[in-house]
Structure formats: structure tokens, C-alpha cells
C-alpha atoms as a PDB file:
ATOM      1  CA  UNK A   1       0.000   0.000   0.000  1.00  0.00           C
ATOM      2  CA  UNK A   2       1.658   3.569  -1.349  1.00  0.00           C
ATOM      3  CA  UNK A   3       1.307   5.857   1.805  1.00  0.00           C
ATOM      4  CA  UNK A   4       0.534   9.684   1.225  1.00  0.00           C
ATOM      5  CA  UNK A   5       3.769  12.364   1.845  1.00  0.00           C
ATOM      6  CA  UNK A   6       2.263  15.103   3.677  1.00  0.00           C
ATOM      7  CA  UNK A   7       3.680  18.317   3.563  1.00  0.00           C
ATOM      8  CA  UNK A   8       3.261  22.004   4.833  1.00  0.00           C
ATOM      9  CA  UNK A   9       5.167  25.244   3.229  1.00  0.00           C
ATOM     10  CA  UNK A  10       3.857  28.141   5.418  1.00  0.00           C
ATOM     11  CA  UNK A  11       5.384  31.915   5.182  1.00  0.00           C
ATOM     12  CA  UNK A  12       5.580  33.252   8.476  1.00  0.00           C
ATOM     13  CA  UNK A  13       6.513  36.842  10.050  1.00  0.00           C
ATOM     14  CA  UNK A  14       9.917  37.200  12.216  1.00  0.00           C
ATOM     15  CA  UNK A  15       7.689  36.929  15.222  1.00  0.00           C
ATOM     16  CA  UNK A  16       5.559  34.063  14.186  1.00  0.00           C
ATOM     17  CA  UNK A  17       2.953  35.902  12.615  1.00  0.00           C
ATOM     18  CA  UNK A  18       0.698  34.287   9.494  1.00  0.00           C
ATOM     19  CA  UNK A  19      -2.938  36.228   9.526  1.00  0.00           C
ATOM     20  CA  UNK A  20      -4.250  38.834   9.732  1.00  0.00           C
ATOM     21  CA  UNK A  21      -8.303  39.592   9.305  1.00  0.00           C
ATOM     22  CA  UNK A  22      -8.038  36.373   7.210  1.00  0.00           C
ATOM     23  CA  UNK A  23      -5.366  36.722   4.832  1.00  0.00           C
ATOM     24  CA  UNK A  24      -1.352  36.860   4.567  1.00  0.00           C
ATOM     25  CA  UNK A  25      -0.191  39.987   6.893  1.00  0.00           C
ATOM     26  CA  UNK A  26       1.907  41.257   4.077  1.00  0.00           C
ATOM     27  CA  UNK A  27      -0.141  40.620   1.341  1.00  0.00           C
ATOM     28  CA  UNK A  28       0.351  42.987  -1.196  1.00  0.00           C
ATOM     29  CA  UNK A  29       4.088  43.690  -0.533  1.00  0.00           C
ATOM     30  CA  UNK A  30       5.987  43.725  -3.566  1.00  0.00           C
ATOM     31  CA  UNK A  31       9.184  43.273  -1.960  1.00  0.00           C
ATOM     32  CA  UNK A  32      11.529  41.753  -3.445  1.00  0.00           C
ATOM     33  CA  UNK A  33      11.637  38.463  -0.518  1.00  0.00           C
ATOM     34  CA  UNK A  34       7.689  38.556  -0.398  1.00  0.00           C
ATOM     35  CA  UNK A  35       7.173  38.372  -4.036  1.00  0.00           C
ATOM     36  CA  UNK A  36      10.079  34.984  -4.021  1.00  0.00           C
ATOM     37  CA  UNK A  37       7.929  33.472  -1.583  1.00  0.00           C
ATOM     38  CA  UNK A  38       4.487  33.437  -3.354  1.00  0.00           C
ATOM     39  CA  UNK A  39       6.662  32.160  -6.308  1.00  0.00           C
ATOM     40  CA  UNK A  40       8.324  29.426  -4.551  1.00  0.00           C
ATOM     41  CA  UNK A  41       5.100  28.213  -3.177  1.00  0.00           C
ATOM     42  CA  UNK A  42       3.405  27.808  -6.658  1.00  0.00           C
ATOM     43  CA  UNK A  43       6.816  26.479  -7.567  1.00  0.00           C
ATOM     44  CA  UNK A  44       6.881  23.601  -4.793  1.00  0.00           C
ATOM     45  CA  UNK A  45       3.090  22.473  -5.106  1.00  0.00           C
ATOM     46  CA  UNK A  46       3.509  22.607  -8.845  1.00  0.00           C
ATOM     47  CA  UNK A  47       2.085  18.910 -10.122  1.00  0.00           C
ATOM     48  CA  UNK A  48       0.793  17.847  -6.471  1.00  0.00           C
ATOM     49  CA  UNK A  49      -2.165  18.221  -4.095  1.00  0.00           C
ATOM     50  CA  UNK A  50      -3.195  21.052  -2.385  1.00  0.00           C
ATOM     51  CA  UNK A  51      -5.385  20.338   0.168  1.00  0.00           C
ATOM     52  CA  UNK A  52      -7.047  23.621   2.018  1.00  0.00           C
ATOM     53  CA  UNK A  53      -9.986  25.018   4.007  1.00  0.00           C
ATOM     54  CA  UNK A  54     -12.584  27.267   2.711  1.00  0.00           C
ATOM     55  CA  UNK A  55     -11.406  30.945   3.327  1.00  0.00           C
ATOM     56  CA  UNK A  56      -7.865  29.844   1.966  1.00  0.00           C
ATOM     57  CA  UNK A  57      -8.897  28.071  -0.967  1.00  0.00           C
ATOM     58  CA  UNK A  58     -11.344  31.106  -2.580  1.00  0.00           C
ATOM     59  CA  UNK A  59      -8.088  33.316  -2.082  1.00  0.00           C
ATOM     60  CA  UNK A  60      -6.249  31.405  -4.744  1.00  0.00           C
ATOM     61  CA  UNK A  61      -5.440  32.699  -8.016  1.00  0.00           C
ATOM     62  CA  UNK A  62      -7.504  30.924 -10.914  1.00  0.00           C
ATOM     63  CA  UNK A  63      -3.883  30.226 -12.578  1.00  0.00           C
ATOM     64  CA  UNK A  64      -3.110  27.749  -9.923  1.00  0.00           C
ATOM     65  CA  UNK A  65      -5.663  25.346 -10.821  1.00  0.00           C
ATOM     66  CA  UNK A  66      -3.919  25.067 -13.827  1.00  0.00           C
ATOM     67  CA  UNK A  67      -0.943  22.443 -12.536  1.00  0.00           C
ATOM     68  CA  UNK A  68      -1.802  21.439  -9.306  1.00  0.00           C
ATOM     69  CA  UNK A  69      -4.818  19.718  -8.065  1.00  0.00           C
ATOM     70  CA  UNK A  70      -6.416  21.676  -5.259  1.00  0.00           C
ATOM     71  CA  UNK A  71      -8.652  20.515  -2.514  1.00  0.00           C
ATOM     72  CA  UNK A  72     -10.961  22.191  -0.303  1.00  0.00           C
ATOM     73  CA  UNK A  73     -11.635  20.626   3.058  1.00  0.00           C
ATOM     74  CA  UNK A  74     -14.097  21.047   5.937  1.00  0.00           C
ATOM     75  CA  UNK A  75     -14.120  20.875   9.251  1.00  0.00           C
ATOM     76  CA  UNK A  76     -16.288  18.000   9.314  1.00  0.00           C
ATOM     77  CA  UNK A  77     -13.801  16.256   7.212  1.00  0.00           C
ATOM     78  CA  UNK A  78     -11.575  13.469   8.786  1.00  0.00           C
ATOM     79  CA  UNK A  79      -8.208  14.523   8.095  1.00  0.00           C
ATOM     80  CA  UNK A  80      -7.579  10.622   7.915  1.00  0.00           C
ATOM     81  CA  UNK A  81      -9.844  10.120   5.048  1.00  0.00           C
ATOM     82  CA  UNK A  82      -8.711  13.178   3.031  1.00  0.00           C
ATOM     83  CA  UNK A  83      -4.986  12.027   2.689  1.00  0.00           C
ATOM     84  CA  UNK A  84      -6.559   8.414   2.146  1.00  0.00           C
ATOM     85  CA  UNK A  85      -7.801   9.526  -1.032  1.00  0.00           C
ATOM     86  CA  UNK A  86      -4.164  10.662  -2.100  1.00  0.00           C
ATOM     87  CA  UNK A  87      -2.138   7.420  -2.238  1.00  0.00           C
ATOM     88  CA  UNK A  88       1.401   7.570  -3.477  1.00  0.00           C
ATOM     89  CA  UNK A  89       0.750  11.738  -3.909  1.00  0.00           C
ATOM     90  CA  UNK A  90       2.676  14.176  -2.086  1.00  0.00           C
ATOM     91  CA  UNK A  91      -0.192  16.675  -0.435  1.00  0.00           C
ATOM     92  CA  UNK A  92       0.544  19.717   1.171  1.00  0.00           C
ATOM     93  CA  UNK A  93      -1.590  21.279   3.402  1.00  0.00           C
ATOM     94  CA  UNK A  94      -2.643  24.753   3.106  1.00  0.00           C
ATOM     95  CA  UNK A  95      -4.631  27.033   5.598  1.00  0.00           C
ATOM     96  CA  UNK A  96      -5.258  28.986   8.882  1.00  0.00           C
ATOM     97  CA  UNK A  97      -4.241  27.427  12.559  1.00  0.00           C
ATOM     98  CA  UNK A  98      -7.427  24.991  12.190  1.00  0.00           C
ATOM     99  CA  UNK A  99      -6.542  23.067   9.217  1.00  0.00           C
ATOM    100  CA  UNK A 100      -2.701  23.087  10.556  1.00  0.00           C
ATOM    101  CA  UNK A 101      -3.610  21.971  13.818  1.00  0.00           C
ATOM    102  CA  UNK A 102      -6.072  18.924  12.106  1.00  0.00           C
ATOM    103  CA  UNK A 103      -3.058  17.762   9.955  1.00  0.00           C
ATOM    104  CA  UNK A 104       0.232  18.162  12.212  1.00  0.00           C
ATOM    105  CA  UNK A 105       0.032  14.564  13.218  1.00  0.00           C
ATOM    106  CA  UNK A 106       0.158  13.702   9.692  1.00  0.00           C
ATOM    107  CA  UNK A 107       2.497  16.616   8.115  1.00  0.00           C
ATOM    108  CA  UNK A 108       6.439  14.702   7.625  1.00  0.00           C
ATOM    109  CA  UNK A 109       7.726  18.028   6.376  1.00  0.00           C
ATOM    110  CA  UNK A 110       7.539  21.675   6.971  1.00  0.00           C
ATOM    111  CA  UNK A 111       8.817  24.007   4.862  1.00  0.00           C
ATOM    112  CA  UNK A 112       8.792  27.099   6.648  1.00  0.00           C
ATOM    113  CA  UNK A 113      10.035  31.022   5.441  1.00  0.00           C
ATOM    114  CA  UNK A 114      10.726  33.519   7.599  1.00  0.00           C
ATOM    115  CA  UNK A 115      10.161  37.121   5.989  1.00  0.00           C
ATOM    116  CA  UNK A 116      11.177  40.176   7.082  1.00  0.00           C
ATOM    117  CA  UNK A 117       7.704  41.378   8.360  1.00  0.00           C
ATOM    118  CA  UNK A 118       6.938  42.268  12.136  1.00  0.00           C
ATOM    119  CA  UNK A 119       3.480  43.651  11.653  1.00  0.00           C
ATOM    120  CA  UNK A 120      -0.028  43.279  13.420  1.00  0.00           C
ATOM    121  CA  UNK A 121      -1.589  39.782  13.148  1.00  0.00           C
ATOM    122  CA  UNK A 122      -3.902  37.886  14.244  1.00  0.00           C
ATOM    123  CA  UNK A 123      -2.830  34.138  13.696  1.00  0.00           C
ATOM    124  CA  UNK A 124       0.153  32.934  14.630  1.00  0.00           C
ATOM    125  CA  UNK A 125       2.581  29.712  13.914  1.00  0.00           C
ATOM    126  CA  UNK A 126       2.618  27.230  16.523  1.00  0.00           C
ATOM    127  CA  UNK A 127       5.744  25.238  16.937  1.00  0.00           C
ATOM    128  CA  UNK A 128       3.912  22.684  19.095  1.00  0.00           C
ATOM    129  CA  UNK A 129       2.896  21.529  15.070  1.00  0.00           C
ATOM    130  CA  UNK A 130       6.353  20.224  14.578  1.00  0.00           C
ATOM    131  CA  UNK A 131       6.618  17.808  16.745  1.00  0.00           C
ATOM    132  CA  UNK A 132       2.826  16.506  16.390  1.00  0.00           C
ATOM    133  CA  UNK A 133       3.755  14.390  13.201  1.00  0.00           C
ATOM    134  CA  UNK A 134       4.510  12.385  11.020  1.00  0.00           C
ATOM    135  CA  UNK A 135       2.355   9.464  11.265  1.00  0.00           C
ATOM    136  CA  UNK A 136       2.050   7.681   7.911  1.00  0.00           C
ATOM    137  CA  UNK A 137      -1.568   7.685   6.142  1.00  0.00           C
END
């Protein structure tokens, strides 16, 4: 039985930060290390799942449907079940603290970027998600 690789590339703020009033802090920067990171996300999913909840998934850009296949998930979803349907596929898991928190115990990698911001936000990384996985689906 092929398992599923679960992964997780999250942008985060010197401090930790990830949200704010539901999207990226420093969305809309066109610096030059903000700009590198949206690209090297759509560069690393390229060709694999994308598996996200619902506020997430209607912020992404109708080009990235193109070459990855993207997945929106519910709360009500088993986390389980979702990367069951994925066999052999390398998923990475997209989202706010809920979804993160739902997949750490099954996330084997995390790619994580540090960029310059130290802004206002509202969500925040939690590093208790690195040590919560890495169970095989």
C-alpha cells in the first residue's frame, strides 16, 4: 500500500505571525523576498495536491488550478480520510491554525520562510505543530 507524503510550506513573520483579518499579513508587498515566496510556493506544489480550508482556498489565483490539483476541506472532514484519497501523492496542506492543527500529526515536512515582516496579526505559527507528526496515512 503507497502511503501519502504530507507536507506544509507556510510563510511566516519574524515573530511568528501568518494572519491577519483572514489573509497573509503582508499581502500585497511587492518586496523583493515577499514576491520569491508566493513564487516558490506555486513552484513547490507545482504537479501535487493542495489540500485547504474554505477561506484559503477562494483566495487562490484561478492560474493555480492550472498544474496542481487543489482541494478544499471542511471541518467535518476526517483529516484521515482526506490524505486516504491521495495514495502515493505528495499533499501539502494549506490554511489557517485549524486546518494546521487537524493535519500536524500527519504533516512529515515543513517548509517554513521567515520574511522580514513584524506587523499586526492575528494568527500565529505554533511550533507545538512540529513535533505533532509524522504518522504515515
Amino acid at each position: 500500500m503507497q502511503t501519502t507524503d504530507v507536507r506544509a510550506v507556510i510563510a511566516i513573520g519574524l515573530r511568528g505571525q501568518f494572519g491577519l483579518h483572514d489573509r497573509l499579513p503582508w499581502e500585497g508587498n511587492r518586496g523583493r523576498e515577499f514576491v520569491a515566496d508566493v513564487e516558490r510556493f506555486f513552484e513547490l506544489t507545482r504537479g501535487h495536491v493542495l489540500i485547504m480550508g474554505h477561506r484559503t482556498y477562494i483566495s487562490v489565483p484561478e492560474f493555480a488550478f492550472r498544474d496542481r490539483d487543489i482541494v478544499e476541506i471542511h471541518a467535518s472532514d476526517k483529516p484521515e480520510e482526506v490524505l486516504a484519497r491521495f495514495p502515493g501523492r505528495v499533499v501539502f496542506i494549506g490554511g489557517g491554525p485549524p486546518v494546521y492543527a487537524a493535519y500536524a500529526p500527519f504533516i512529515r515536512h515543513w517548509d517554513i520562510n521567515r520574511l522580514p515582516f513584524d506587523g499586526e496579526a492575528d494568527r500565529w505559527f505554533d511550533p507545538a505543530w512540529l513535533v505533532a507528526g509524522g504518522h504515515p496515512v
